[in-house]
Protein backbone atom coordinates (compact mmCIF):
# COMPACT_ATOMS: atom_id res chain seq x y z
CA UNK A 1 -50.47 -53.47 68.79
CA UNK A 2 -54.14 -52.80 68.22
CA UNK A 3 -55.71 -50.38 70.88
CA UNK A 4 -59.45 -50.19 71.36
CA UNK A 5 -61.27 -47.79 68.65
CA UNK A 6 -62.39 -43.96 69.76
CA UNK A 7 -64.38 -41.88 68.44
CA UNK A 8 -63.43 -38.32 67.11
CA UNK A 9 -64.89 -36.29 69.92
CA UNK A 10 -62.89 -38.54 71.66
CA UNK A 11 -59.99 -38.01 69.96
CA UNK A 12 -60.16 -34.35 70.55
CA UNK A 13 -60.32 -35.54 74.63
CA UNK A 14 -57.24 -36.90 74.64
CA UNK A 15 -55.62 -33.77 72.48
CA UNK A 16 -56.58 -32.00 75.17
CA UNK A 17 -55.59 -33.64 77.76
CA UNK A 18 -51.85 -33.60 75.89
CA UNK A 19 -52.39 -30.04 75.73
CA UNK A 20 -53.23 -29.29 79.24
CA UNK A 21 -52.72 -32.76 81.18
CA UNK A 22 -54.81 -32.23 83.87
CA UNK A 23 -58.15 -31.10 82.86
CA UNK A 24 -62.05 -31.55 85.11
CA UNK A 25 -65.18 -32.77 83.15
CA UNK A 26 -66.18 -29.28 83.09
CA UNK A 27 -62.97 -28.02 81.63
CA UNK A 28 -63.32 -30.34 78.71
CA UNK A 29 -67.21 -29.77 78.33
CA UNK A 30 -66.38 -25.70 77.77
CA UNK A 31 -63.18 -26.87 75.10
CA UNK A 32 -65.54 -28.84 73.72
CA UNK A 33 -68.38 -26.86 73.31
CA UNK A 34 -70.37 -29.12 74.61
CA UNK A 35 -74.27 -27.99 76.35
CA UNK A 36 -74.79 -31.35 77.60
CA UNK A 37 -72.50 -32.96 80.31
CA UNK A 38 -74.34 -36.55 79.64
CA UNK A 39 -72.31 -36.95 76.17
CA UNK A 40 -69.06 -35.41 77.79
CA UNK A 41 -69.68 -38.12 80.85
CA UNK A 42 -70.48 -40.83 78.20
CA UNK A 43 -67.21 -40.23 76.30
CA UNK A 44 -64.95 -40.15 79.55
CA UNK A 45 -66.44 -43.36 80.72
CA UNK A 46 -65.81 -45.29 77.69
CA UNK A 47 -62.11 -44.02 77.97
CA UNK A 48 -61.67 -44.65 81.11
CA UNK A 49 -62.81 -48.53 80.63
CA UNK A 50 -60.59 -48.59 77.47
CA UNK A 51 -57.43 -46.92 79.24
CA UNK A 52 -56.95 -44.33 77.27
CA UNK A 53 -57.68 -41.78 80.58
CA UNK A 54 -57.49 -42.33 83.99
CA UNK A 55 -58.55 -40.28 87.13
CA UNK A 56 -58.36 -38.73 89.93
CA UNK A 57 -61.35 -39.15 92.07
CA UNK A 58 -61.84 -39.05 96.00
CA UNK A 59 -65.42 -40.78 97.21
CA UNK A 60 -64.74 -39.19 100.88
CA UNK A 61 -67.78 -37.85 102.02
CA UNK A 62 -66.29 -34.02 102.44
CA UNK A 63 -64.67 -33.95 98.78
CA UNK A 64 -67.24 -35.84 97.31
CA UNK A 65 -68.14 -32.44 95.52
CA UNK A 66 -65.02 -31.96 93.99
CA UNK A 67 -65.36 -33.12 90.49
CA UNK A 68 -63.12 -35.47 89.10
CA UNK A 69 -59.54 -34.84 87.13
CA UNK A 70 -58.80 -36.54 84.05
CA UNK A 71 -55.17 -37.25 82.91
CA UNK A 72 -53.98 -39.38 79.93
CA UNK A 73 -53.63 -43.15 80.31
CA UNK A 74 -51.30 -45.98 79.23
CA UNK A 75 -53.74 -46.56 76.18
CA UNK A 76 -53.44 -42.63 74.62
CA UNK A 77 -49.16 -42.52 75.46
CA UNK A 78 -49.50 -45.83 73.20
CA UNK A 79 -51.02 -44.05 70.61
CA UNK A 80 -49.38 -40.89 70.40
CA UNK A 81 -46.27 -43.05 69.98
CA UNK A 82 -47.83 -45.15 67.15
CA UNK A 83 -48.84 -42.18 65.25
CA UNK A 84 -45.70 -40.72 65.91
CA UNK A 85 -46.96 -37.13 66.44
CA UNK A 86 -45.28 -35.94 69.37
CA UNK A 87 -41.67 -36.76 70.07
CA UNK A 88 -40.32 -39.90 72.25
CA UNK A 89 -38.76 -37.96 74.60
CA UNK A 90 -42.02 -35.77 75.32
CA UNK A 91 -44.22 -39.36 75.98
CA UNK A 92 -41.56 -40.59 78.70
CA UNK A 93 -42.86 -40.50 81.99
């Protein structure tokens, strides 16, 4: 199966999201190091329209504030399993 190409900042997204599975765009920007939230944005968009993360994300006017929570998609559980990193029994839902 070929799954849509990441980049290695990317790469380190998803890590992170295996490590901690729920994770804000601000949580990842301050594992990441990152002093810019455009590039951190950037990268979550362009795994979100690949499937690799999905969120959570309420456009109600009274949580519209809250920011968004990433969590690992169908794409990134396919790819753990090809690499064959983490065990089968750990990537089950």
């Amino acid at each position: 199966m070929n799954l849509p190409k990441i980049t290695e900042r990317q790469r380190n997204i998803i890590n992170l999201l295996y490590e901690h599975r729920f994770l804000n765009r601000i949580q990842i920007q301050a594992l990441l190091n990152q002093k810019d939230y455009k590039n951190t944005n950037l990268w979550l968009k362009d795994l979100r329209e690949k499937q690799y993360v999905e969120w959570i994300y309420s456009t109600h006017f009274a949580e519209k504030t809250k920011p968004a929570v990433y969590y690992l998609g169908i794409n990134a559980i396919r790819r753990f399993r090809q690499l064959n990193i983490h065990g089968e029994h750990i990537l089950k839902y």
